[in-house]
Protein backbone atom coordinates (compact mmCIF):
# COMPACT_ATOMS: atom_id res chain seq x y z
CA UNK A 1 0.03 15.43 19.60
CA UNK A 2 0.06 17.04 22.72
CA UNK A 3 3.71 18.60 24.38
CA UNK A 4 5.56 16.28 26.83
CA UNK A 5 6.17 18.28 30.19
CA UNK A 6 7.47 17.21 33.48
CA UNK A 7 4.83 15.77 34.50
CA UNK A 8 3.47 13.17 31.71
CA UNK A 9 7.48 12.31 31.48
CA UNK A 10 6.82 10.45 34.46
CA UNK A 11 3.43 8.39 34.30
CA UNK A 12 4.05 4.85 34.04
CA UNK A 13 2.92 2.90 30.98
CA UNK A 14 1.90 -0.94 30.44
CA UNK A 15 1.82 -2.24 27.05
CA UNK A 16 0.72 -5.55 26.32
CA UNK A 17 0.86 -7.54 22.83
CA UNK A 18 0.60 -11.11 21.69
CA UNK A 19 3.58 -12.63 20.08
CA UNK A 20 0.90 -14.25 17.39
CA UNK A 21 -1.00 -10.97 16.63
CA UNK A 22 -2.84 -11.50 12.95
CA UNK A 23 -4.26 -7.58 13.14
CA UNK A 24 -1.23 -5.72 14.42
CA UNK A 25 1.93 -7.70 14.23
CA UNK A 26 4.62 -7.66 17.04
CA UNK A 27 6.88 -5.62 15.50
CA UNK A 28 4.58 -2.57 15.45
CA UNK A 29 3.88 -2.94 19.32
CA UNK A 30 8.03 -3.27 19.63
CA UNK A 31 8.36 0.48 17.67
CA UNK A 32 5.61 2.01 19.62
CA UNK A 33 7.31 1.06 22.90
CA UNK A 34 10.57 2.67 21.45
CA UNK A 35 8.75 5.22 20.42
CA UNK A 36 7.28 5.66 24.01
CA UNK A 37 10.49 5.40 25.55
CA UNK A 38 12.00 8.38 23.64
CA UNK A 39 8.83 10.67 24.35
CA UNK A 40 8.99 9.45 28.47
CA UNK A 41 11.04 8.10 31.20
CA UNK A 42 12.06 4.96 29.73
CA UNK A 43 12.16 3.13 33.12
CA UNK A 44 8.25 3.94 33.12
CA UNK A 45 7.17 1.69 30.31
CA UNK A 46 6.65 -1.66 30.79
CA UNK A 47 6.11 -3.88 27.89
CA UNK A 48 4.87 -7.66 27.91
CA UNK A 49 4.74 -10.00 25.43
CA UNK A 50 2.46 -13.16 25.81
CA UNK A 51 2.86 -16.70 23.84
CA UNK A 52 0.59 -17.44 21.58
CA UNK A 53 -1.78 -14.66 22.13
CA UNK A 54 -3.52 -13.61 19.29
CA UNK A 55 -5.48 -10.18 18.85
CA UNK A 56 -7.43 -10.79 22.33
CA UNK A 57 -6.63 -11.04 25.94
CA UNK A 58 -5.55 -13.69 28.40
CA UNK A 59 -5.49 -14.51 32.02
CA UNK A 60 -1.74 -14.17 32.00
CA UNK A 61 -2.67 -10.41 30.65
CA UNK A 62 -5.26 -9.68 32.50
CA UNK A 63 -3.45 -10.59 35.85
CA UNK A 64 -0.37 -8.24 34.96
CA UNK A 65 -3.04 -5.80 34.26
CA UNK A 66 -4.41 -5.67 37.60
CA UNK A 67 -1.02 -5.55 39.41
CA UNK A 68 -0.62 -2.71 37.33
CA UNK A 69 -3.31 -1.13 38.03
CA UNK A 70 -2.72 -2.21 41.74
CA UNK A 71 0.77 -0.85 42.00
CA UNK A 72 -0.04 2.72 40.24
CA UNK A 73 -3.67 3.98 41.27
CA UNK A 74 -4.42 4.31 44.75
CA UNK A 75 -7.41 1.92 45.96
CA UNK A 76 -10.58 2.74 46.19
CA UNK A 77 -12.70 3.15 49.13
C-alpha cells in the first residue's frame, strides 16, 4: 500500500463486474468500490454492473471500456 497524495486522489477509475460472477461474487466488487471511494475522489470512480455476465467480458463492457479510455487518455498520434 502505497500513500494517497493529491495527485492519485484525482485519477479516475472504471470498475466493471458481472452481476452473475461464479469466481468473485458481486458483493466483493460492491466493497472494493466503497473501498475506492474512501481512499479517492468519489466522483472519480465509476462502477458498472452488466446482466448476466459471468467471470469474462462483453461487448456491452468492452464498449464502456473504450469510452473510458477515450474520455481519460489523450489520443494517440
Amino acid at each position: 500500500q502505497g500513500p494517497i497524495n493529491g495527485v492519485n486522489k484525482e485519477i479516475a477509475i472504471l470498475q466493471c463486474h458481472g452481476d452473475c460472477d461464479p469466481l468473485v461474487p458481486l458483493m466483493f466488487g460492491s466493497l472494493t468500490v466503497e473501498k475506492l471511494k474512501s481512499m479517492i475522489n468519489p466522483a472519480n470512480v465509476t462502477f458498472r454492473t452488466y446482466s448476466g455476465m459471468m467471470h469474462s467480458s462483453c461487448i456491452e463492457e468492452m464498449m464502456d471500456v473504450k469510452q473510458f479510455i477515450d474520455k481519460h487518455l489523450p489520443p494517440v498520434d
